[in-house]
C-alpha atoms as a PDB file:
ATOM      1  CA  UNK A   1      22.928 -12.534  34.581  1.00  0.00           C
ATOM      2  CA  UNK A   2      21.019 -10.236  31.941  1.00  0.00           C
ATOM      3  CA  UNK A   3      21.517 -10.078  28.355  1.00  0.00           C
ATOM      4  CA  UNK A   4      22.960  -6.976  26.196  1.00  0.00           C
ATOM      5  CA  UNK A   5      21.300  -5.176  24.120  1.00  0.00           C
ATOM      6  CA  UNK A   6      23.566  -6.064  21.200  1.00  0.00           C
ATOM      7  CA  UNK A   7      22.656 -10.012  22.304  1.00  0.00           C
ATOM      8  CA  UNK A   8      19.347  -9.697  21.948  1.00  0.00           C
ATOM      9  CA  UNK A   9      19.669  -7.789  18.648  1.00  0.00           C
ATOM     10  CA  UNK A  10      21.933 -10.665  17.727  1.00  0.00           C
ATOM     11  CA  UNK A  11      19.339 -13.652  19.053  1.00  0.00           C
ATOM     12  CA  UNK A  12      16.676 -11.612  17.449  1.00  0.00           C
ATOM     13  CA  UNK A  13      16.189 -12.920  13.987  1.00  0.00           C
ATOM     14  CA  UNK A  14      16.349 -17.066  16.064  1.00  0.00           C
ATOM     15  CA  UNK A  15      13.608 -15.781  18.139  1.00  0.00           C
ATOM     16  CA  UNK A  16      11.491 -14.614  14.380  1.00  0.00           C
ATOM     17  CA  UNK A  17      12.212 -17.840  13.033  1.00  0.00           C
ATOM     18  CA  UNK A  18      11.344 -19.869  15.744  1.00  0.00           C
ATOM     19  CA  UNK A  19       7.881 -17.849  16.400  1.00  0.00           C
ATOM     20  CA  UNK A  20       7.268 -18.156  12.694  1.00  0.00           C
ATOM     21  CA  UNK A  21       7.823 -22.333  12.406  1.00  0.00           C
ATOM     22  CA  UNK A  22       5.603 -22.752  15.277  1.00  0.00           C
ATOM     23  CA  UNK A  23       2.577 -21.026  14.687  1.00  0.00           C
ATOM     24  CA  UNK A  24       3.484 -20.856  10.274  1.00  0.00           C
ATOM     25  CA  UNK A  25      -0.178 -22.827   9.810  1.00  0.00           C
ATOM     26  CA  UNK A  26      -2.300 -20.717  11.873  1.00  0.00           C
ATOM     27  CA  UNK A  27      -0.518 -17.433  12.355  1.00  0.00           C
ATOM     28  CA  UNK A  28      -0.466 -15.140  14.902  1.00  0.00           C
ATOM     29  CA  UNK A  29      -3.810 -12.841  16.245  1.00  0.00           C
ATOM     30  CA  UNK A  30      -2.972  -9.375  15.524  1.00  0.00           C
ATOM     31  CA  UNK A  31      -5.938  -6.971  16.326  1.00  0.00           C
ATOM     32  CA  UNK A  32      -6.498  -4.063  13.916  1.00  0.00           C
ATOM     33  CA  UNK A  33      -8.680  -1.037  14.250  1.00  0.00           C
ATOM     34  CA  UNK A  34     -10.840  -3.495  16.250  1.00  0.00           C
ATOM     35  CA  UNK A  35     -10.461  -6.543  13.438  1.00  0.00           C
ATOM     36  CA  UNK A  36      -8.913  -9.712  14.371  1.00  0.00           C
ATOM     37  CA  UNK A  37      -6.615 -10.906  11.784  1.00  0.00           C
ATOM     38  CA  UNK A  38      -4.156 -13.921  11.359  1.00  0.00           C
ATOM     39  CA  UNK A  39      -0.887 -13.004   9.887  1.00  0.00           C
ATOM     40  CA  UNK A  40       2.464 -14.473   9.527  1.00  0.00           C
ATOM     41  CA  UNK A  41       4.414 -13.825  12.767  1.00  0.00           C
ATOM     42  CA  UNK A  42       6.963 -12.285  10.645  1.00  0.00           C
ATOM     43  CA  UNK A  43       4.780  -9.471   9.399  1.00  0.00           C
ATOM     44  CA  UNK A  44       3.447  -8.932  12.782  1.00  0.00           C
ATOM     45  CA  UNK A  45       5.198  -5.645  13.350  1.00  0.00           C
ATOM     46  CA  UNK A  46       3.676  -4.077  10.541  1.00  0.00           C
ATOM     47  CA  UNK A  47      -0.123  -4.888  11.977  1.00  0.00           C
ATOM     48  CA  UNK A  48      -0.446  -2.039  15.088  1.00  0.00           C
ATOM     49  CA  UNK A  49      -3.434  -1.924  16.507  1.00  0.00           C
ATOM     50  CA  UNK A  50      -4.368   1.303  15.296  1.00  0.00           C
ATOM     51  CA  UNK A  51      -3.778   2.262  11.390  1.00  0.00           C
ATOM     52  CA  UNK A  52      -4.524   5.166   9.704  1.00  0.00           C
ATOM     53  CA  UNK A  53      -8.032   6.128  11.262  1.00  0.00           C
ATOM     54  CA  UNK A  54      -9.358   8.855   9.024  1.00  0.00           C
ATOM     55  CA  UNK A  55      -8.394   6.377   5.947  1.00  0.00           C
ATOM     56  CA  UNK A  56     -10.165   3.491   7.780  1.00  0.00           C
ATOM     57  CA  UNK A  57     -13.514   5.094   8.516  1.00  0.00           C
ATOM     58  CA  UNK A  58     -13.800   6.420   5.094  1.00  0.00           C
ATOM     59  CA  UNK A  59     -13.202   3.040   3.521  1.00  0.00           C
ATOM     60  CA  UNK A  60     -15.792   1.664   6.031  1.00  0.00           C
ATOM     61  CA  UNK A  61     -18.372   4.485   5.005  1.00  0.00           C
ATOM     62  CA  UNK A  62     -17.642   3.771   1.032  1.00  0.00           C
ATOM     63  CA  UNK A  63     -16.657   0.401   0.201  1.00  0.00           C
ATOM     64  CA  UNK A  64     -19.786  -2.407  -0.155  1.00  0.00           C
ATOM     65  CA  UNK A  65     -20.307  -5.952  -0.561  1.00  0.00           C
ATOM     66  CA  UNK A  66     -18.982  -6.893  -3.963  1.00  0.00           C
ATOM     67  CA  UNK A  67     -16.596  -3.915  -4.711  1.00  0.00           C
ATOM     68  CA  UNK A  68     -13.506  -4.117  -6.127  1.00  0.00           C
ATOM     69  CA  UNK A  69     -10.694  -2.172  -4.352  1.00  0.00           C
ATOM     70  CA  UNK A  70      -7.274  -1.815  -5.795  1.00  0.00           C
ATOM     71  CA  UNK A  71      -4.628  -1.225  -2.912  1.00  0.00           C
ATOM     72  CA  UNK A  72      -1.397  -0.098  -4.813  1.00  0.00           C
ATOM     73  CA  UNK A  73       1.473  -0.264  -2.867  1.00  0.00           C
ATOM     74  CA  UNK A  74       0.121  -3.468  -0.678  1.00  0.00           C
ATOM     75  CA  UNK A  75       3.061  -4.041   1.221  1.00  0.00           C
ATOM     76  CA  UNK A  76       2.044  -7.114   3.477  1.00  0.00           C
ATOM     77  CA  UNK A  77      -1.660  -6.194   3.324  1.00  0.00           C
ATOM     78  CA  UNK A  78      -2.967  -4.816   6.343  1.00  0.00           C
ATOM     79  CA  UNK A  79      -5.041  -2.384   4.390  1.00  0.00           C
ATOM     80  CA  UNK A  80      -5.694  -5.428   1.797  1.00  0.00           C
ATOM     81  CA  UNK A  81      -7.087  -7.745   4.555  1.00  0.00           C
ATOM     82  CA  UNK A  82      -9.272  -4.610   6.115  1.00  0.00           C
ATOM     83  CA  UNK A  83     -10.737  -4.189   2.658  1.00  0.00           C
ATOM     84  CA  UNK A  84     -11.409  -8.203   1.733  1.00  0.00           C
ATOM     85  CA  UNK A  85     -14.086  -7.845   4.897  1.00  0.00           C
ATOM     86  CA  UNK A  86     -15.461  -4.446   3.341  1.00  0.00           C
ATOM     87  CA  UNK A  87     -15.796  -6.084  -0.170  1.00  0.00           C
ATOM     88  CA  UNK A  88     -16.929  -9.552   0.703  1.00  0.00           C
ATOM     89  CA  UNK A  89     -16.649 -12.916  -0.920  1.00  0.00           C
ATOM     90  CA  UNK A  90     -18.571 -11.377  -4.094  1.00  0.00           C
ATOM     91  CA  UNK A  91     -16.052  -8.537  -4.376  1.00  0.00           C
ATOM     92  CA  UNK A  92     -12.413  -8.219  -5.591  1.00  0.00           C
ATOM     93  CA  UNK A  93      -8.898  -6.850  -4.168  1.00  0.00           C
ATOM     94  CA  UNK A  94      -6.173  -6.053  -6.904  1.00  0.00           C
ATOM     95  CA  UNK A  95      -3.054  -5.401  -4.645  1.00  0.00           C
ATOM     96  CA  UNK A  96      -0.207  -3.938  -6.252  1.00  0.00           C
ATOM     97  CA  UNK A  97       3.292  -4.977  -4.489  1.00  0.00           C
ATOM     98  CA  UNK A  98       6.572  -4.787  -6.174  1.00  0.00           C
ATOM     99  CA  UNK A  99       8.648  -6.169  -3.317  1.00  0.00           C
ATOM    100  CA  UNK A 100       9.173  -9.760  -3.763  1.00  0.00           C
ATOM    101  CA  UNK A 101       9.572 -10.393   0.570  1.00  0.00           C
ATOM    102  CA  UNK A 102       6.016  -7.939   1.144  1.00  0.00           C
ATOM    103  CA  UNK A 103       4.607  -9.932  -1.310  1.00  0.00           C
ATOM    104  CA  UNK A 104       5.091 -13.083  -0.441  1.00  0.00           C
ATOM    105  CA  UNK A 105       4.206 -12.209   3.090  1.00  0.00           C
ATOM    106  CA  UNK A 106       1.194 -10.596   1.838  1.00  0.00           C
ATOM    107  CA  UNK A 107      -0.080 -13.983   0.145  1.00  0.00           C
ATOM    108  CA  UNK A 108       0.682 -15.866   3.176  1.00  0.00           C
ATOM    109  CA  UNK A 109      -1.390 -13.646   5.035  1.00  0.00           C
ATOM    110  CA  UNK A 110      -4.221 -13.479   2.256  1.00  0.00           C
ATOM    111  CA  UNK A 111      -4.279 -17.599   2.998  1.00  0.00           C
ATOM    112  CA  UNK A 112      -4.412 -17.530   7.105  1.00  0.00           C
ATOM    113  CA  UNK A 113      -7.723 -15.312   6.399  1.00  0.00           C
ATOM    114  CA  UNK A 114      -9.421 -17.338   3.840  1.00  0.00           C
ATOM    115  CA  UNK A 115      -9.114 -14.624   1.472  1.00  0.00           C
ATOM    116  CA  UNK A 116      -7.191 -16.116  -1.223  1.00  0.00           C
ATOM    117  CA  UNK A 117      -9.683 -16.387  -3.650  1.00  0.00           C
ATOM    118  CA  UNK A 118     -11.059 -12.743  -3.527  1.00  0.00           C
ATOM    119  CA  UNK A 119      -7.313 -10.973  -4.024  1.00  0.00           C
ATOM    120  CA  UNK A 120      -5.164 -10.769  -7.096  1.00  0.00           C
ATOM    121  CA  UNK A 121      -1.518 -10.453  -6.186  1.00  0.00           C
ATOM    122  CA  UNK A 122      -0.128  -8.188  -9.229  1.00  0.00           C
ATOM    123  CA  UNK A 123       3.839  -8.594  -8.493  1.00  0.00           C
ATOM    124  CA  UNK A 124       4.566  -4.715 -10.285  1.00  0.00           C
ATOM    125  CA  UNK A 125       5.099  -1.127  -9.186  1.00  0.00           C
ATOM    126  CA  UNK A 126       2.921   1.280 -10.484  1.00  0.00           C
ATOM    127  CA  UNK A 127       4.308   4.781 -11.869  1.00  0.00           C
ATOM    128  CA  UNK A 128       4.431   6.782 -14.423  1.00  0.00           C
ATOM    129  CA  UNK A 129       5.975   4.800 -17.291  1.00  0.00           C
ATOM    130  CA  UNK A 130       5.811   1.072 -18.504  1.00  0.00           C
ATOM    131  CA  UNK A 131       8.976  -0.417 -18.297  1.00  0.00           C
ATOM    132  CA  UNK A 132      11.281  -1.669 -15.041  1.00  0.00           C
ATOM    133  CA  UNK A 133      12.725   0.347 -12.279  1.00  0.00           C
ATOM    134  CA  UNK A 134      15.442  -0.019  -9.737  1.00  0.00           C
ATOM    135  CA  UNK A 135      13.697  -0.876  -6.422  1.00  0.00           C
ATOM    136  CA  UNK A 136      16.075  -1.035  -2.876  1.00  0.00           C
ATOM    137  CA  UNK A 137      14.330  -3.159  -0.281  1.00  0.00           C
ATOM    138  CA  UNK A 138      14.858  -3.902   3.473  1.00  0.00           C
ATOM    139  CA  UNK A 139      13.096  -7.226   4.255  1.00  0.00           C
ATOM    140  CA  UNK A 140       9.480  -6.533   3.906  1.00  0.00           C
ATOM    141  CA  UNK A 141       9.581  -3.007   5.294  1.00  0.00           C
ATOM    142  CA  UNK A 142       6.829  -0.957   4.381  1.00  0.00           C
ATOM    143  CA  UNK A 143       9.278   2.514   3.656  1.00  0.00           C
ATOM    144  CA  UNK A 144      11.013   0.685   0.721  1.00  0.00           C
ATOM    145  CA  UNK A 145      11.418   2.949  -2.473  1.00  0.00           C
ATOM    146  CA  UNK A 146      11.796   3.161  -6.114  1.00  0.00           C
ATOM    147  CA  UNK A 147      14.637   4.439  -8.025  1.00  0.00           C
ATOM    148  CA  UNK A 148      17.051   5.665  -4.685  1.00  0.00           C
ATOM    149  CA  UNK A 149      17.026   4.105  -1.296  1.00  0.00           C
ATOM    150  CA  UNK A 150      14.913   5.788   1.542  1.00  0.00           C
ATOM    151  CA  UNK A 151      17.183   7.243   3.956  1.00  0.00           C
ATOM    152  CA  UNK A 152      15.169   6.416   6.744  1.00  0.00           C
ATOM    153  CA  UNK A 153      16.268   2.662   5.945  1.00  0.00           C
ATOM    154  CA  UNK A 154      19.664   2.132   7.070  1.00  0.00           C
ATOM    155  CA  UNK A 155      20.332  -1.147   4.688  1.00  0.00           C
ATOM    156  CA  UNK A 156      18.999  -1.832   1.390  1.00  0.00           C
ATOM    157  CA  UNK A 157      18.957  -3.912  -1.324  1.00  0.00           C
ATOM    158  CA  UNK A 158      18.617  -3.133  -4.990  1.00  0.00           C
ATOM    159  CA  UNK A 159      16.828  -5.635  -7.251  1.00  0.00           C
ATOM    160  CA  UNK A 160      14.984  -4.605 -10.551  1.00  0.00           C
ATOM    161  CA  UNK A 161      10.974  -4.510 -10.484  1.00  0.00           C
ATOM    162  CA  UNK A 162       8.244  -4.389 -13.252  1.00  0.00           C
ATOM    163  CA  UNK A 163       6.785  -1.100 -13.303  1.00  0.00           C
ATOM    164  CA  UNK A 164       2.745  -0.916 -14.720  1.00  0.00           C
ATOM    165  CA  UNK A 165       0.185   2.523 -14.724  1.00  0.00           C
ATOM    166  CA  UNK A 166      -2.887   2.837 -13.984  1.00  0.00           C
ATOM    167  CA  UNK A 167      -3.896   3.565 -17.229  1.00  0.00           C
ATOM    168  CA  UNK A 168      -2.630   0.078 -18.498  1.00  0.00           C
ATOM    169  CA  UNK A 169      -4.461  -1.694 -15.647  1.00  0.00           C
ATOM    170  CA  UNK A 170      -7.638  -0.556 -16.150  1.00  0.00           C
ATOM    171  CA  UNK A 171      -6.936  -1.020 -20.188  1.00  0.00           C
ATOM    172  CA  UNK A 172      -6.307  -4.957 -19.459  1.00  0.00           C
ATOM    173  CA  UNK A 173      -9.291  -5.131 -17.152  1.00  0.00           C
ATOM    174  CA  UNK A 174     -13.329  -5.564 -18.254  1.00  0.00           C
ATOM    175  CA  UNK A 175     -14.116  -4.542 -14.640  1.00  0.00           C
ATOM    176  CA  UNK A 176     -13.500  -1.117 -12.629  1.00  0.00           C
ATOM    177  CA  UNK A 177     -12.660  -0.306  -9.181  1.00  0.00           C
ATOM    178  CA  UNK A 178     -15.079   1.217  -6.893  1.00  0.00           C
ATOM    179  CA  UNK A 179     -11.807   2.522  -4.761  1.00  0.00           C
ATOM    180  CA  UNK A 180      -8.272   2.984  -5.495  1.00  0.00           C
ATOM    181  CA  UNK A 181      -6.084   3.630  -2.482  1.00  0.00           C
ATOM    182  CA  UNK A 182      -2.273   4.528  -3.228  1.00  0.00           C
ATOM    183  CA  UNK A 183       0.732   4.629  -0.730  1.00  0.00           C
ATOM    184  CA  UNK A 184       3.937   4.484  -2.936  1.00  0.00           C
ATOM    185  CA  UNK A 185       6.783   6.086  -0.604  1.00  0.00           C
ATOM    186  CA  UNK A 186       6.819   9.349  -3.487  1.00  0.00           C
ATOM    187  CA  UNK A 187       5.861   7.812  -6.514  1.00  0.00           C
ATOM    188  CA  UNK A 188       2.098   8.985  -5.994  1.00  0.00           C
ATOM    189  CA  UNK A 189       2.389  11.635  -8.584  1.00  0.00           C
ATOM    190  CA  UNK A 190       4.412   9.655 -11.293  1.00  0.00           C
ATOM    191  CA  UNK A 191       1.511   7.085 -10.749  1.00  0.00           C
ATOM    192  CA  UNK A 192      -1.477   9.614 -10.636  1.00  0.00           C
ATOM    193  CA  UNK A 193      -0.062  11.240 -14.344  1.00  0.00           C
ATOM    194  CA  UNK A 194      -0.552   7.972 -15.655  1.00  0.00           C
ATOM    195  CA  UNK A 195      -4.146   7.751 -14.796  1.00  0.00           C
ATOM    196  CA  UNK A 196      -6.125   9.928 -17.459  1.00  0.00           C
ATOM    197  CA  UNK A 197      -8.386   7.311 -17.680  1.00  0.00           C
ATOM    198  CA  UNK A 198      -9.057   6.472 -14.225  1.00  0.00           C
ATOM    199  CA  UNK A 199     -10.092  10.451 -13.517  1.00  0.00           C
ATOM    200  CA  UNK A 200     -12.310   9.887 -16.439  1.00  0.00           C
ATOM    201  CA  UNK A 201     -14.449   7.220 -14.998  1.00  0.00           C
ATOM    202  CA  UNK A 202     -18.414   8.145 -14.058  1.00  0.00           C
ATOM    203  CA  UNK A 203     -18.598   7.806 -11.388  1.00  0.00           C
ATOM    204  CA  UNK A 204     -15.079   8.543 -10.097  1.00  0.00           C
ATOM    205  CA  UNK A 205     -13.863   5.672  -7.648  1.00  0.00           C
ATOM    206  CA  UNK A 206     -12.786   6.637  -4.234  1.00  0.00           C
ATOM    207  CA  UNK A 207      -9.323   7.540  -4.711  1.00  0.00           C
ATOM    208  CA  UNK A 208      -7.218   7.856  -1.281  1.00  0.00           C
ATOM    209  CA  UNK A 209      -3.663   8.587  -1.722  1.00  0.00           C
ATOM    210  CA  UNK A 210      -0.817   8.985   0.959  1.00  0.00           C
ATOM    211  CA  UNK A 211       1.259  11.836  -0.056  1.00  0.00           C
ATOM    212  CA  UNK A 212       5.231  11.700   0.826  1.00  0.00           C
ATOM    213  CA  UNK A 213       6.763  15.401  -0.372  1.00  0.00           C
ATOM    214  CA  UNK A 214       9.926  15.213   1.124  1.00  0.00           C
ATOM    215  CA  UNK A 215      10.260  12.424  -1.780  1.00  0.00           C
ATOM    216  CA  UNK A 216       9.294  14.658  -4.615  1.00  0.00           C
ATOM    217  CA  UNK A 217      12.337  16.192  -5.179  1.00  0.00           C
ATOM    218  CA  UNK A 218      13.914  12.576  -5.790  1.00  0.00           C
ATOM    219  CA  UNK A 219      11.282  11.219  -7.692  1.00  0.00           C
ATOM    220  CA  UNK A 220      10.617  14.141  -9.857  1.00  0.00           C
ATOM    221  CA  UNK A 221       8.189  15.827  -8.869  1.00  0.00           C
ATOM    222  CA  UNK A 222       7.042  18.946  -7.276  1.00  0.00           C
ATOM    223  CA  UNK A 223       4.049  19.991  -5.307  1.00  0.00           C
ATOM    224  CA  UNK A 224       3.293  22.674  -8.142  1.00  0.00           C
ATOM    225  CA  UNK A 225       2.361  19.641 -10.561  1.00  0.00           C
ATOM    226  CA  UNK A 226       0.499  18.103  -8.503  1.00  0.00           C
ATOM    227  CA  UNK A 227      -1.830  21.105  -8.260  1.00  0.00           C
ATOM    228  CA  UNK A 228      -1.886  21.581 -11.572  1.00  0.00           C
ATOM    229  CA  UNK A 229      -2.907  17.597 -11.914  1.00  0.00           C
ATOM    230  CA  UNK A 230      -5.712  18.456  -9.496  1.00  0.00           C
ATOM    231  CA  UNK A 231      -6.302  21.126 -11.601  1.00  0.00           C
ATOM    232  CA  UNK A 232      -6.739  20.008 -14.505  1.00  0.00           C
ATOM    233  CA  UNK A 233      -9.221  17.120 -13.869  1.00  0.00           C
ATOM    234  CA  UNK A 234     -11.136  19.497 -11.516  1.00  0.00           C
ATOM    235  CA  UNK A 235     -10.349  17.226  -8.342  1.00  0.00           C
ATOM    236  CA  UNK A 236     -10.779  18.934  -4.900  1.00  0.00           C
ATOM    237  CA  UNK A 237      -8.049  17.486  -2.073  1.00  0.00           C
ATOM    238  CA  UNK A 238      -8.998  16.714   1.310  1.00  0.00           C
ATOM    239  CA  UNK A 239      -6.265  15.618   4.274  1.00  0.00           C
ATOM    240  CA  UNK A 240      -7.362  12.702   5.534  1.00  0.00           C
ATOM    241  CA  UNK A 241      -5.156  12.639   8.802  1.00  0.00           C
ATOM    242  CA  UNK A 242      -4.593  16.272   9.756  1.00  0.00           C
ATOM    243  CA  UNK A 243      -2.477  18.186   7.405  1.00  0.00           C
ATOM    244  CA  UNK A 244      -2.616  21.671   7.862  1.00  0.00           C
ATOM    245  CA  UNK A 245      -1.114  21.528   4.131  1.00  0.00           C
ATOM    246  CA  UNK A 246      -1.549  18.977   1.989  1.00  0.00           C
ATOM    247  CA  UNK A 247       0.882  19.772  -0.825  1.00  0.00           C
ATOM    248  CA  UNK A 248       3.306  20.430   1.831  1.00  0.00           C
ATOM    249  CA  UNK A 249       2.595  17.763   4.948  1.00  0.00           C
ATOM    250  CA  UNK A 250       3.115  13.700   4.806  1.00  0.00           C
ATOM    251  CA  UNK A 251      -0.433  12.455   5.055  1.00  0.00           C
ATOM    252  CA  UNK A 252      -3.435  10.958   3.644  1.00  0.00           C
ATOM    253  CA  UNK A 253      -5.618  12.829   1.115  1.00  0.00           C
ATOM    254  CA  UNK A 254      -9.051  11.674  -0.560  1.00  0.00           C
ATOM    255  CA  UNK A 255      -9.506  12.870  -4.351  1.00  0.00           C
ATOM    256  CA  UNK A 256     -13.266  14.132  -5.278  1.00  0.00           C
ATOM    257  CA  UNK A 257     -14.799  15.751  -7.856  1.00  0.00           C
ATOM    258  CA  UNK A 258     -14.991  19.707  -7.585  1.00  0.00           C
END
């Protein structure tokens, strides 16, 4: 006798649970890029064994013992738990996740490490404006979005999020980052406007944004202002992960001074 496909959907989210009590003090192994890491067996699926190469080497190349790396847009942290190796125990991780499920995940899996103590969890989006914004989640999935569901979710959620800049954070902060690394599902540019002072720094941090244009138009934005952003604060763009064109292509950029 076999099982349906719509039974096994159905016995599915048992099967999580049950994988997730058993092994909820240790984890599960997930290899990364090479890296061994224990996460929660529920965040499992979001830990492939091979993430965003070109943004992986180029952290490994730049980021030192005792940095301080802020990963906005954290999700359950498989950049964040990449970069807690690069940094150290002298260095520091601000990750930025407004999703109350990633986040929670994403402290679990800061614990299983041993990396607890070397990450602050700052529960907020960051945009372009202070304020609150209308965020619509599915579980803990990575393609959640700000102000209007992602279509490429087929269920959401709406719940209400604190929303912080860039420009605030490093305001509150004695300390700057060495590398910023952004992946906001189309906020990127609301986010990057509100970070005069961050462009400002000497020396500029590493900056390494994903860009999302198909969400501009929602969120917006246009490809023209980000060029002009560029622009202005003499940054040179480089695609990270194969763009032919990076003001028109989904993909990883890195932000340096022209």
């Amino acid at each position: 006798m076999t099982i349906s496909d719509s039974a096994k959907k159905a016995l599915r989210p048992i099967r999580e649970l049950a994988l997730s009590l058993a092994t909820y003090h240790r984890g599960v192994t997930q290899v990364v890029n090479g890296v061994p890491l224990q996460v929660d067996a529920r965040s499992r699926v979001f830990f492939p064994a091979s993430y965003d190469e070109g943004v992986t080497n180029l952290l490994s190349a730049h980021v030192n013992d005792g940095d301080e790396c802020w990963n906005v847009g954290a999700n359950v942290g498989v950049h964040a738990l990449q970069l807690c190796r690069l940094v150290g125990p002298t260095g520091k991780i601000v990750a930025f996740e407004p999703n109350p499920n990633a986040a929670m995940l994403l402290s679990r899996n800061l614990v299983l490490n041993g990396y607890g103590e070397r990450v602050e969890v700052v529960q907020a989006a960051v945009g372009e404006h202070l304020g609150t914004a209308d965020f619509f989640v599915a579980g803990a999935d990575p393609m959640c979005r700000a102000d209007i569901p992602n279509p490429r979710l087929p269920r959401t959620r709406r719940i209400r999020v604190e929303v912080t800049t860039l420009d605030q954070q490093l305001a509150l902060r004695v300390t700057r980052p060495n590398c910023i690394l952004i992946d906001i599902e189309g906020w990127e540019i609301g986010a990057l406007l509100a970070a005069q002072s961050v462009f400002e720094l000497n020396p500029l941090p590493l900056i390494i944004v994903e860009l999302h244009p198909d969400a501009w138009t929602w969120s917006g934005h246009s490809a023209r202002q980000f060029e002009m952003l560029m622009h202005s604060h003499r940054l040179k763009v480089t695609a990270l992960s194969g763009q032919h064109d990076v003001f028109a292509e989904h993909g990883q950029i890195v932000l340096t001074r022209t």
